[in-house]
N, C-alpha and C. Protein backbone atom coordinates (compact mmCIF):
# COMPACT_ATOMS: atom_id res chain seq x y z
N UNK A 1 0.82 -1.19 0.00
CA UNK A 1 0.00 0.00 0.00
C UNK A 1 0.87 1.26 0.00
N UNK A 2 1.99 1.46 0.56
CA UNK A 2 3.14 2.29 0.62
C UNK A 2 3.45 2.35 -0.54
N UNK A 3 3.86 1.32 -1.25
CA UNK A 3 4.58 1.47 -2.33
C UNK A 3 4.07 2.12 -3.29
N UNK A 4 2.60 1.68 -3.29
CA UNK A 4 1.87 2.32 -4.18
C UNK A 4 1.22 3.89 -4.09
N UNK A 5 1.09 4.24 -2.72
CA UNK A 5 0.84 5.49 -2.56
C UNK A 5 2.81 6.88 -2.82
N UNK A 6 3.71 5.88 -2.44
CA UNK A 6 4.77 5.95 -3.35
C UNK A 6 5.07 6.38 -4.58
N UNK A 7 4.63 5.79 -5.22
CA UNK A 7 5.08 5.79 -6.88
C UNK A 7 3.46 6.78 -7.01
N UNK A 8 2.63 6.95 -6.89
CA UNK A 8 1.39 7.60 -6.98
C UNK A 8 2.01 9.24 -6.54
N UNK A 9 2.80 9.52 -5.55
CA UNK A 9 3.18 11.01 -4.93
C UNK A 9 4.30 11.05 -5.77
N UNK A 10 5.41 10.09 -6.12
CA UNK A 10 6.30 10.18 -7.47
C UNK A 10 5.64 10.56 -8.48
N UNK A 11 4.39 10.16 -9.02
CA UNK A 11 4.07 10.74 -10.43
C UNK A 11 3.45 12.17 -10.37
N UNK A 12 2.85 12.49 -9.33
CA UNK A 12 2.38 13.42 -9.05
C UNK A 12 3.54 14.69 -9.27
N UNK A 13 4.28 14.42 -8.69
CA UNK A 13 5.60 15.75 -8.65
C UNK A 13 5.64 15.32 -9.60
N UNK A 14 6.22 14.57 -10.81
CA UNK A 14 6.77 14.41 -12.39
C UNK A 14 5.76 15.70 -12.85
N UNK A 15 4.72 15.04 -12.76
CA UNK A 15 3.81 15.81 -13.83
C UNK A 15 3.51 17.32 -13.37
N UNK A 16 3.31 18.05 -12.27
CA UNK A 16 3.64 18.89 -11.67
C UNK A 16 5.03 19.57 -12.31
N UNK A 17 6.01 19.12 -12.56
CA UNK A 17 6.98 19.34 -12.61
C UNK A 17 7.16 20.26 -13.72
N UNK A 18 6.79 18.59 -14.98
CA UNK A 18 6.74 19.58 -15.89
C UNK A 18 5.85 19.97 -16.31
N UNK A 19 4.82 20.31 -15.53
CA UNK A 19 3.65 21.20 -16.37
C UNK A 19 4.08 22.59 -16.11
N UNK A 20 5.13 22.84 -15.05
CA UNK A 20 5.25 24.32 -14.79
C UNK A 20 6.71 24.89 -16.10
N UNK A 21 6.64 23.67 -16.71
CA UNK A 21 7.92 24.01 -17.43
C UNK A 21 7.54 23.79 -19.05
N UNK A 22 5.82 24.29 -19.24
CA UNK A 22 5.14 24.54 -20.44
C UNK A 22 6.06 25.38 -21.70
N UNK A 23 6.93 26.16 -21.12
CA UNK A 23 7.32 26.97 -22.54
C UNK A 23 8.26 26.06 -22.74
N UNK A 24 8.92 25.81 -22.06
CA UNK A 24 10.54 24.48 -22.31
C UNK A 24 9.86 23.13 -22.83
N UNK A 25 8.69 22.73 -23.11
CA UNK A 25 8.79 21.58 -24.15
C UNK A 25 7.71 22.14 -24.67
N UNK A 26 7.23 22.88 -25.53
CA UNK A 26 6.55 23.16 -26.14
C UNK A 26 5.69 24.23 -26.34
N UNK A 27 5.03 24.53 -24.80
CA UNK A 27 3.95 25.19 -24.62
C UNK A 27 3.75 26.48 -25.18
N UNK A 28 5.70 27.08 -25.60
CA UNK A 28 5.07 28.49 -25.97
C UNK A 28 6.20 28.36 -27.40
N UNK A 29 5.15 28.24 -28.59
CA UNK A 29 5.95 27.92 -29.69
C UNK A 29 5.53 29.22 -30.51
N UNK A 30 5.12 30.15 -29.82
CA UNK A 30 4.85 31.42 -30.59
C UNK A 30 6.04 32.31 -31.38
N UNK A 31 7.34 31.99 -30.13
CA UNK A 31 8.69 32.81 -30.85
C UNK A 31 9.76 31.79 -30.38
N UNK A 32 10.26 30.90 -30.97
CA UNK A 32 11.21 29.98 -30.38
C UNK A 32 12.23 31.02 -30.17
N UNK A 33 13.39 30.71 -28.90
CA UNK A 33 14.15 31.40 -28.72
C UNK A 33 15.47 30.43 -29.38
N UNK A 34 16.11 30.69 -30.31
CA UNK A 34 17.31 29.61 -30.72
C UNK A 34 18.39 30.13 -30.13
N UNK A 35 18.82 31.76 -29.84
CA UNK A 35 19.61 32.12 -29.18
C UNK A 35 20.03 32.60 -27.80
N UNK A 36 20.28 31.77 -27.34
CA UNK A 36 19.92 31.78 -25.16
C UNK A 36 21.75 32.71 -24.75
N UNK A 37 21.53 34.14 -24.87
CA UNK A 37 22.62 34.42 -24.73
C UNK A 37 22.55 34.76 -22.64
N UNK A 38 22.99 34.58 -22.14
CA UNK A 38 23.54 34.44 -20.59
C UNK A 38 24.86 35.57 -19.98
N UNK A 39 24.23 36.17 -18.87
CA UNK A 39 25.41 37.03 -18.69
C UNK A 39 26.07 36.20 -17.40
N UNK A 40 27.31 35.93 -17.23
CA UNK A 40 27.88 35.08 -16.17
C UNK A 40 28.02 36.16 -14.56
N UNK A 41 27.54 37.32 -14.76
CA UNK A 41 28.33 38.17 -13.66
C UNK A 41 26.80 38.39 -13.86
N UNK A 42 26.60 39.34 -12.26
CA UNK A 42 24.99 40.03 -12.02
C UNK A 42 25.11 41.66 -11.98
N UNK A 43 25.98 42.17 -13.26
CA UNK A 43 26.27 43.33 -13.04
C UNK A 43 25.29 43.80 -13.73
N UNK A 44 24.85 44.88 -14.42
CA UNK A 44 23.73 45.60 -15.03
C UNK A 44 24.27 45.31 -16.51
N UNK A 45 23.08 45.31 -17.26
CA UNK A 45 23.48 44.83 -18.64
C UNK A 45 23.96 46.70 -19.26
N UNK A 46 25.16 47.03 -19.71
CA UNK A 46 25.19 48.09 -19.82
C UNK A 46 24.27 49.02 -21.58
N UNK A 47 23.86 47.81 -22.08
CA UNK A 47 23.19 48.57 -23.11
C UNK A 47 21.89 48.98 -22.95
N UNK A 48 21.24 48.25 -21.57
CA UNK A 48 19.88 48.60 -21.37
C UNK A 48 19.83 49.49 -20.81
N UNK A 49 20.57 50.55 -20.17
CA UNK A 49 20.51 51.14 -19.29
C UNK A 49 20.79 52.54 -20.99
N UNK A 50 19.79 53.27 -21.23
CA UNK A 50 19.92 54.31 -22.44
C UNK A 50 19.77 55.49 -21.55
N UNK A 51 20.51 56.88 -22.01
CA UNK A 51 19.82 58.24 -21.30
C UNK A 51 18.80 58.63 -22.91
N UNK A 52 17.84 58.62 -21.76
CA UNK A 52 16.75 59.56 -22.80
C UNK A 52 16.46 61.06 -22.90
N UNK A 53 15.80 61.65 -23.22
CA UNK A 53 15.81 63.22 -23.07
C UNK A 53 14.22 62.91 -22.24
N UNK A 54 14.50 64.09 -21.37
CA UNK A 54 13.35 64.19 -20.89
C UNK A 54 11.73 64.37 -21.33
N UNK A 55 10.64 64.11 -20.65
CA UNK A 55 9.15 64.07 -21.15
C UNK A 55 9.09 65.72 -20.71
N UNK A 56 8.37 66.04 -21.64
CA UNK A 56 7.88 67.72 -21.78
C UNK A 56 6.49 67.15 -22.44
N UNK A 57 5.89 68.53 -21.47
CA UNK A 57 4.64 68.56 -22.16
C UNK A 57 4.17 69.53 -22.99
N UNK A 58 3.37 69.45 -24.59
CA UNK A 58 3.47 70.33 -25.25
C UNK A 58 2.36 70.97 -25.01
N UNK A 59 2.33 72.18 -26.00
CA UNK A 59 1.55 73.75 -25.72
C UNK A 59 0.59 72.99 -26.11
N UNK A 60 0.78 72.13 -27.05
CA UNK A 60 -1.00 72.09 -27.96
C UNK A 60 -0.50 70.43 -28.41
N UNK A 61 -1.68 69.94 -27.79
CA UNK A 61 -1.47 67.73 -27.84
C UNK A 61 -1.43 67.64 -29.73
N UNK A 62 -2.52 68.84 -30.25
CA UNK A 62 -2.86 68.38 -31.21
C UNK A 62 -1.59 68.11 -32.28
N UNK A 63 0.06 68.83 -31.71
CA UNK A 63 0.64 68.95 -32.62
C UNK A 63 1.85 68.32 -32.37
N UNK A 64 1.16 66.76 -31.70
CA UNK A 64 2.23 65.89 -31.88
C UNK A 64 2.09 65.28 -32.72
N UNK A 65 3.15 64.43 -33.32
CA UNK A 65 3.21 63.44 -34.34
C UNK A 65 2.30 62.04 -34.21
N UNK A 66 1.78 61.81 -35.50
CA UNK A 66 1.08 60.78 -35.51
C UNK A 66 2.29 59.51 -35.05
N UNK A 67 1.46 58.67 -33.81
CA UNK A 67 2.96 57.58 -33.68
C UNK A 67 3.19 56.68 -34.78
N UNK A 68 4.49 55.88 -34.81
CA UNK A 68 4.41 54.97 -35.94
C UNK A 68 5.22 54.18 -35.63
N UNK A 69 4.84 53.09 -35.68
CA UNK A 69 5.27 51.66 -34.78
C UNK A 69 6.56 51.13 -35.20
N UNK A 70 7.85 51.06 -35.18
CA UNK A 70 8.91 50.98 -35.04
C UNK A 70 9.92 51.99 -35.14
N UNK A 71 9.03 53.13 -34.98
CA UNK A 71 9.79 54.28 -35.77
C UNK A 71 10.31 54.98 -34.58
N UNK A 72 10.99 56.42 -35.19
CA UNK A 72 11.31 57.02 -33.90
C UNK A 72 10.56 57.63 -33.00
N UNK A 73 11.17 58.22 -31.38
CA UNK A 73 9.99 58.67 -31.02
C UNK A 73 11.06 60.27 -30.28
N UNK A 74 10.14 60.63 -29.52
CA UNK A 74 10.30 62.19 -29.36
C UNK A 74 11.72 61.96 -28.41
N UNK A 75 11.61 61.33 -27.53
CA UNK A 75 12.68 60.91 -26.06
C UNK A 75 13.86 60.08 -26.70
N UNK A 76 13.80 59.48 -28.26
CA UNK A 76 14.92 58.97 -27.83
C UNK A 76 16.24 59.37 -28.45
N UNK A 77 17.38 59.22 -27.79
CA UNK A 77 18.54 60.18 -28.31
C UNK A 77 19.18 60.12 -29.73
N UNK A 78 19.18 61.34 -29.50
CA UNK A 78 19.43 61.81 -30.99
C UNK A 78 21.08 62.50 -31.44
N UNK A 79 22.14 61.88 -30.55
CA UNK A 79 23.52 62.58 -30.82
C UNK A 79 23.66 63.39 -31.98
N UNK A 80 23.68 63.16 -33.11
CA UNK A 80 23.94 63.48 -34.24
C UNK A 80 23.36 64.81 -34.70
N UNK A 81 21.75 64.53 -34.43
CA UNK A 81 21.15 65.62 -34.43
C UNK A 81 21.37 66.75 -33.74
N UNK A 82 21.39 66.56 -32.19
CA UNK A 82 21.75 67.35 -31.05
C UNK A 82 23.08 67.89 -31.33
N UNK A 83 24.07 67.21 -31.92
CA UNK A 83 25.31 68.06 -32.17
C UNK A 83 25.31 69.15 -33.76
N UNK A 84 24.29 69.00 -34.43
CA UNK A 84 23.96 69.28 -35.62
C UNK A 84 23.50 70.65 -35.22
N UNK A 85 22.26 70.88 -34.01
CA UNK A 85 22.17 71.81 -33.70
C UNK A 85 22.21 72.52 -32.74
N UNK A 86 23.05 72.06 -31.76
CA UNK A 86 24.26 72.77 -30.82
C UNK A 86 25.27 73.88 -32.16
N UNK A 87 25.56 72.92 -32.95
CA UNK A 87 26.60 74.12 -34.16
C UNK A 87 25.80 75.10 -34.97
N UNK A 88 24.39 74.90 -34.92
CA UNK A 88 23.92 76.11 -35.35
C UNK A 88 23.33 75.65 -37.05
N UNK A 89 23.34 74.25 -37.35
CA UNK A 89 22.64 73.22 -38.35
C UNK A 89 21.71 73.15 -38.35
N UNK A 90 20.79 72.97 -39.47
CA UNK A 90 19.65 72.04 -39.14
C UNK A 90 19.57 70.49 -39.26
N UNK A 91 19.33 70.11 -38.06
CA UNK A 91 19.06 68.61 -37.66
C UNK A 91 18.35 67.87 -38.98
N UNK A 92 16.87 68.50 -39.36
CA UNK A 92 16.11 68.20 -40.50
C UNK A 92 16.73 67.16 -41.33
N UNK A 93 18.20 68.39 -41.74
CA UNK A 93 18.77 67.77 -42.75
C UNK A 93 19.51 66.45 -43.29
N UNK A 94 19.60 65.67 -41.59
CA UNK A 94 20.14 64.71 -41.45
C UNK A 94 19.14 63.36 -41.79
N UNK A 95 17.86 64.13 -41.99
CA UNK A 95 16.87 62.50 -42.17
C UNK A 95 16.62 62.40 -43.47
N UNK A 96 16.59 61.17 -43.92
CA UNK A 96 16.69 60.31 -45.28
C UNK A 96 15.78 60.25 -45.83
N UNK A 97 15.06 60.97 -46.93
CA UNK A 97 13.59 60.76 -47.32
C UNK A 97 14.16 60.25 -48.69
N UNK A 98 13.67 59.52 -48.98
CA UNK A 98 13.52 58.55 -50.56
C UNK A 98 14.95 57.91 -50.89
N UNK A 99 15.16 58.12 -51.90
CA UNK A 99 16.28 57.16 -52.70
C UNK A 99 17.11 58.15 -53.00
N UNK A 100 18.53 58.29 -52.60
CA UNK A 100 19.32 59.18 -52.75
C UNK A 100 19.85 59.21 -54.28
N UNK A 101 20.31 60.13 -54.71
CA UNK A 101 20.47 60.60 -56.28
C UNK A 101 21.25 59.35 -56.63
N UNK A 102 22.25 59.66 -56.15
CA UNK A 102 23.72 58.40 -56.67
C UNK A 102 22.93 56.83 -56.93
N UNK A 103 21.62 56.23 -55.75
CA UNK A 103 21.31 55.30 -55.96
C UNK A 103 20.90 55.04 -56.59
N UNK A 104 19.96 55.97 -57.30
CA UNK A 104 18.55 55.26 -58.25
C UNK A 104 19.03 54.33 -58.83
N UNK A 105 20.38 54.60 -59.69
CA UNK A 105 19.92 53.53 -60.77
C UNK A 105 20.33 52.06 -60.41
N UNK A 106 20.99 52.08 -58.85
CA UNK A 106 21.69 50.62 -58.29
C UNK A 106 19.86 49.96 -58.21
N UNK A 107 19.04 50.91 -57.30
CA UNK A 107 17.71 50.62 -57.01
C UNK A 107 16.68 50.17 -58.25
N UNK A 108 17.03 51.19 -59.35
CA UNK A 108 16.10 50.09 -60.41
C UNK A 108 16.26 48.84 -60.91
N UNK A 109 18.01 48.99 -61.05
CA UNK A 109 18.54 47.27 -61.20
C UNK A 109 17.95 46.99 -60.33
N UNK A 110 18.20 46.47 -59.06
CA UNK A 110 17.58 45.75 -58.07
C UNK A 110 16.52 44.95 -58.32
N UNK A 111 15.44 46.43 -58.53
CA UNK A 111 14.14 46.20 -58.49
C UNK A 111 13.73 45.71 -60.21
N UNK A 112 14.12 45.61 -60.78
CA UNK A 112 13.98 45.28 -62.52
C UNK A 112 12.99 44.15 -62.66
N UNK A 113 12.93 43.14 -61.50
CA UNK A 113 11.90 42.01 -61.84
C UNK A 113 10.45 42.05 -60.64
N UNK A 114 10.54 42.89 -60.19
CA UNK A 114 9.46 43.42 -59.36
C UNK A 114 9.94 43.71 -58.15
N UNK A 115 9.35 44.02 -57.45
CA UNK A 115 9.49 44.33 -55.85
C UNK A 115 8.59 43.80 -54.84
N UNK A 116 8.28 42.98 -53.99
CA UNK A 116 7.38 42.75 -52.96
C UNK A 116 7.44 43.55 -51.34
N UNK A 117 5.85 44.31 -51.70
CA UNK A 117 5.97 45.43 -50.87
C UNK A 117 6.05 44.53 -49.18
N UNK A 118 5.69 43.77 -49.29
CA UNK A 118 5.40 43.33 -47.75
C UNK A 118 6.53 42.44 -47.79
N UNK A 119 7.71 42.12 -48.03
CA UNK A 119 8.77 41.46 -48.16
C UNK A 119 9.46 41.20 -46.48
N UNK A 120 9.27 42.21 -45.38
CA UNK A 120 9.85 41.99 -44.70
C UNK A 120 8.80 41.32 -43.74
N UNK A 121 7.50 41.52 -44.18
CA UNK A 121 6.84 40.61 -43.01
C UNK A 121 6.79 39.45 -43.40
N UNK A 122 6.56 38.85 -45.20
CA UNK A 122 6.58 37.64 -45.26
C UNK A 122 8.26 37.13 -44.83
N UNK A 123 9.10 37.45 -44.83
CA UNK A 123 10.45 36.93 -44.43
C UNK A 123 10.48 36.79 -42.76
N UNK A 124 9.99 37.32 -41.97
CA UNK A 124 10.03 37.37 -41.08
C UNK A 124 8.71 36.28 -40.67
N UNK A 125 7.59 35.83 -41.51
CA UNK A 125 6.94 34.71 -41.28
C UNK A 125 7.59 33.11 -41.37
N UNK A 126 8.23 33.41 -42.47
CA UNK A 126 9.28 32.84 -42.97
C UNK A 126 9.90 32.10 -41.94
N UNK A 127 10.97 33.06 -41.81
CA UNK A 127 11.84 32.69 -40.79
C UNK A 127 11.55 32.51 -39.03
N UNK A 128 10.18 33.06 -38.71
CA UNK A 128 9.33 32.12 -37.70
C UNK A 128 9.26 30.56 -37.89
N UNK A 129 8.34 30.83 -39.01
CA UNK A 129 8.36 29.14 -39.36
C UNK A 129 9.66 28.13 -38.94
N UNK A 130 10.62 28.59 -39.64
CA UNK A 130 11.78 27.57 -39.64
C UNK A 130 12.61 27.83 -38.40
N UNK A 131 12.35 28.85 -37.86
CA UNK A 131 13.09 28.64 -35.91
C UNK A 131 12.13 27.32 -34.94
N UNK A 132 10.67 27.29 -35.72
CA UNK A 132 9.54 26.81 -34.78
C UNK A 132 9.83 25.16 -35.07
N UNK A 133 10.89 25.13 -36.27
CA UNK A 133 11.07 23.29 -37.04
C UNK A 133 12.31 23.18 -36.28
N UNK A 134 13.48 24.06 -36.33
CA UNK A 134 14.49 24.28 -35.68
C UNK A 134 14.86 24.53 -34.40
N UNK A 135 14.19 24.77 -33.75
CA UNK A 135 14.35 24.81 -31.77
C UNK A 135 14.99 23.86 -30.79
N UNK A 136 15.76 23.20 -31.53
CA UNK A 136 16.33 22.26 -30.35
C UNK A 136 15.69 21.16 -30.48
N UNK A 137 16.91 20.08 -29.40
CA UNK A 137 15.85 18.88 -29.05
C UNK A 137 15.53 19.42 -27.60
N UNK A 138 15.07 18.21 -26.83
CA UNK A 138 14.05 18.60 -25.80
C UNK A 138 15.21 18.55 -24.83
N UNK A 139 16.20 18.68 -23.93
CA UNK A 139 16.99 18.42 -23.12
C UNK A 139 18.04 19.86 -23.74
N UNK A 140 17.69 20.53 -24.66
CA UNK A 140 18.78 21.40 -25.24
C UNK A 140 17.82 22.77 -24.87
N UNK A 141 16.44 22.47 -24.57
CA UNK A 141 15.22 23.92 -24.81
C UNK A 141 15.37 23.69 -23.25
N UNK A 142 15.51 22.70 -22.45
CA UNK A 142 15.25 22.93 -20.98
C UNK A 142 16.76 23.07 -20.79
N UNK A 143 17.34 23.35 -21.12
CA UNK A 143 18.80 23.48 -20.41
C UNK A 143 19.28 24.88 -20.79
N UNK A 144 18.27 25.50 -21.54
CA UNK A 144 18.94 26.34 -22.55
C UNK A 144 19.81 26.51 -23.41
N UNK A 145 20.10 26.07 -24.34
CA UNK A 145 21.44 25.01 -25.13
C UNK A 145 21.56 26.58 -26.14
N UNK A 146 22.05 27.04 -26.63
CA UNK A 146 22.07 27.98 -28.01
C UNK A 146 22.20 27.05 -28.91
N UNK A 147 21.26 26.97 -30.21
CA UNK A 147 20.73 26.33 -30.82
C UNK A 147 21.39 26.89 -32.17
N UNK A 148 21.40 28.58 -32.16
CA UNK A 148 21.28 29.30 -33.37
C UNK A 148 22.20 29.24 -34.70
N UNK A 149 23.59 28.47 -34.39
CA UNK A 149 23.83 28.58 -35.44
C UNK A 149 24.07 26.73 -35.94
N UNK A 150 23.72 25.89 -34.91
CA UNK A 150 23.49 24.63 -35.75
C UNK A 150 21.92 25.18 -36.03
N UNK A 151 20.93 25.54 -35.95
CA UNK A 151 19.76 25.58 -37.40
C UNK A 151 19.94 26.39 -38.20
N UNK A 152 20.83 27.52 -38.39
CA UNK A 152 21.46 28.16 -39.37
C UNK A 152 22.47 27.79 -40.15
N UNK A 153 23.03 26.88 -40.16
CA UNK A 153 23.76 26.74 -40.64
C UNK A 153 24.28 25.84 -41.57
N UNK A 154 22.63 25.60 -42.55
CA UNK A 154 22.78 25.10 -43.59
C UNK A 154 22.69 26.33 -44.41
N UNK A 155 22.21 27.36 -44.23
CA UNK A 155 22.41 28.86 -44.55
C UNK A 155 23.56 29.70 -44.82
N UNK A 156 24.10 29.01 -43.87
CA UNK A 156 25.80 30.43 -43.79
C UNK A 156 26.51 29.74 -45.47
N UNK A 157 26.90 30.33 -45.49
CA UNK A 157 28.37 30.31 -46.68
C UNK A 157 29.83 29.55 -45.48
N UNK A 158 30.32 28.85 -46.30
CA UNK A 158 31.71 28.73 -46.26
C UNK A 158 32.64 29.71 -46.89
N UNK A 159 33.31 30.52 -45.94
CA UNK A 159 34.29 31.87 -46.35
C UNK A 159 35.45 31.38 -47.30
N UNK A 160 36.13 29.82 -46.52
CA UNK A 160 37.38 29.56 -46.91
C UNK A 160 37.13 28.90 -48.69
N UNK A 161 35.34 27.96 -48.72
CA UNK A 161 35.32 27.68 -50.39
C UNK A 161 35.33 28.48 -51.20
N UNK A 162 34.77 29.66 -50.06
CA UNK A 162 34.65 31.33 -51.12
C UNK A 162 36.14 31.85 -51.73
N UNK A 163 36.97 31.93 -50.78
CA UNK A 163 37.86 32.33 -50.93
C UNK A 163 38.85 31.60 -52.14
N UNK A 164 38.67 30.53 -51.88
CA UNK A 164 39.05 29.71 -52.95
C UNK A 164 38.90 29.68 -54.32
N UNK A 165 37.25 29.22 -54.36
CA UNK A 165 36.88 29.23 -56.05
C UNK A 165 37.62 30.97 -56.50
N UNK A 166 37.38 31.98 -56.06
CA UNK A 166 37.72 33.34 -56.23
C UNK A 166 39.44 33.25 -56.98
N UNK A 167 40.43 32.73 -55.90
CA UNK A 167 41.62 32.30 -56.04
C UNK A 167 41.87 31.62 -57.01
N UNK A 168 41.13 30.52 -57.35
CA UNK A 168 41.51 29.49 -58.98
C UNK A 168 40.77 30.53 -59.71
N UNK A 169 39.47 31.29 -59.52
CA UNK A 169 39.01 32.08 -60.68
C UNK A 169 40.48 33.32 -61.59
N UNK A 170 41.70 33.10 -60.65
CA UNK A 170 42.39 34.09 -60.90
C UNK A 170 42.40 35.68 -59.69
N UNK A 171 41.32 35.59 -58.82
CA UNK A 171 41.02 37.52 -58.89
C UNK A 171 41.38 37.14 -57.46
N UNK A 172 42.31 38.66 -57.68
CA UNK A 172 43.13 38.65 -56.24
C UNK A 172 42.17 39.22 -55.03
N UNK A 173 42.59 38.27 -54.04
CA UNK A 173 41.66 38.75 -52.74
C UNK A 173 42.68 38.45 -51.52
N UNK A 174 41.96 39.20 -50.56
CA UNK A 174 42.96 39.63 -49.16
C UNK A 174 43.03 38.42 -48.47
N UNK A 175 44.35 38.36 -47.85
CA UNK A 175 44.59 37.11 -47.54
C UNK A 175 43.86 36.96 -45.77
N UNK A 176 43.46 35.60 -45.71
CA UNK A 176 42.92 34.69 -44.56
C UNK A 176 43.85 34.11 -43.99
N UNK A 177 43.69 33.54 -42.50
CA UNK A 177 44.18 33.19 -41.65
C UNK A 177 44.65 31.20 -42.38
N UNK A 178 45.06 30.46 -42.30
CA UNK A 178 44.49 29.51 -42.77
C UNK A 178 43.46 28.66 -41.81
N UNK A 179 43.17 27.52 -42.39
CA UNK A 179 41.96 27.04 -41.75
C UNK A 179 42.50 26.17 -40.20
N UNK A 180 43.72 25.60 -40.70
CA UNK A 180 44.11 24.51 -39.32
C UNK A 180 44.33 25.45 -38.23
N UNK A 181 45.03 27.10 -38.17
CA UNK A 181 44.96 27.92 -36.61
C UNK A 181 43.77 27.98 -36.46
N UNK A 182 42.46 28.23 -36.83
CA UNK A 182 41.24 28.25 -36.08
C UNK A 182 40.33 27.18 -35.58
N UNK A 183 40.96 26.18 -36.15
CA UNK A 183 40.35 24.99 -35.20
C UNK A 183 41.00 24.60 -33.68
C-alpha cells in the first residue's frame, strides 16, 4: 500500500513538474528562442541602461506626431542631431527621405523584376516558421542550449570555399588566416 501510494506522490511531482515548465517543451511555440545568450556576472546589462531626453509637455497635444510603430519617437537620443544643432545646423537635414540621387539607378537594377511590398513581413513569417522546425531537441530547450547557429547553418556560406573558387578564378583577394589555426 506504501509502495503504491509511493510511486502515486512520485508521479504526481513528475507531472507537476513539468507542467510548470510549459514553454521548455513546447507550450510556448509562438517565438522559439534559438539564441539563449547568458550574462555570467549580475552586473547591469550596460546597453539597457539608455539616457533619454526628458518628457515635456506640449503647448497644444494636437501637434504631436502621428505615432508609428517601429519608428522614432520624441525621447529617444538623438547625438547626431543634437550636435547638428548645438553648431547652429539644421538637424532636418540629417533624415533620409527617398532614394538618394547616386542610388537610383543601383535601385532600379535591383528592383527590374518586381518588388514585394510586404517582403519583410513575409520573411520574417518565414523565418518564424523555420526557428519553430528548428528549436532544439528537448533536453537542449530545458537546459537552454544555443541552438542558433546549428539551425542556421545550412544557410551560412563557407568563407574559406569562397575564398578559394575566387583564387583558382584568378582575382586577387585579401589574404585569410588559414583554416588549421582556427580549429
Amino acid at each position: 500500500m506504501r509502495a503504491r501510494f509511493g510511486i502515486f506522490g512520485i508521479a504526481v511531482c513528475a507531472v507537476l513538474a513539468l507542467s510548470a515548465c510549459g514553454n521548455v517543451f513546447g507550450g510556448d511555440k509562438k517565438d522559439p528562442k534559438l539564441l539563449n545568450i547568458r550574462s555570467a556576472s549580475r552586473s547591469p546589462d550596460e546597453f539597457t541602461v539608455l539616457p533619454t531626453k526628458p518628457l515635456q509637455m506640449p503647448d497644444d497635444l494636437m501637434t504631436l506626431p502621428e505615432p508609428t510603430p517601429g519608428g522614432d519617437n520624441i525621447t529617444d537620443p538623438t547625438p547626431e542631431a543634437d550636435a547638428v544643432a548645438a553648431l547652429g545646423g539644421n538637424p532636418a537635414a540629417l533624415k533620409r527621405t527617398g532614394i538618394a540621387a547616386g542610388n537610383s539607378g543601383l535601385v532600379s537594377y535591383a528592383s527590374r523584376y518586381g518588388v514585394t511590398s510586404d517582403v519583410r513581413a513575409q520573411l520574417a513569417a518565414e523565418d518564424l516558421e523555420y526557428r519553430r522546425k528548428h528549436d532544439g531537441r528537448l533536453l537542449e530547450r530545458v537546459f537552454k542550449v544555443n541552438v542558433y547557429f546549428k539551425a542556421y547553418k545550412p544557410m551560412s556560406l563557407d568563407k574559406y570555399a569562397t575564398l578559394e573558387f575566387w583564387r583558382r578564378a584568378g582575382v586577387r583577394t585579401v589574404g585569410a588566416p588559414p583554416i588549421e589555426t582556427l580549429q
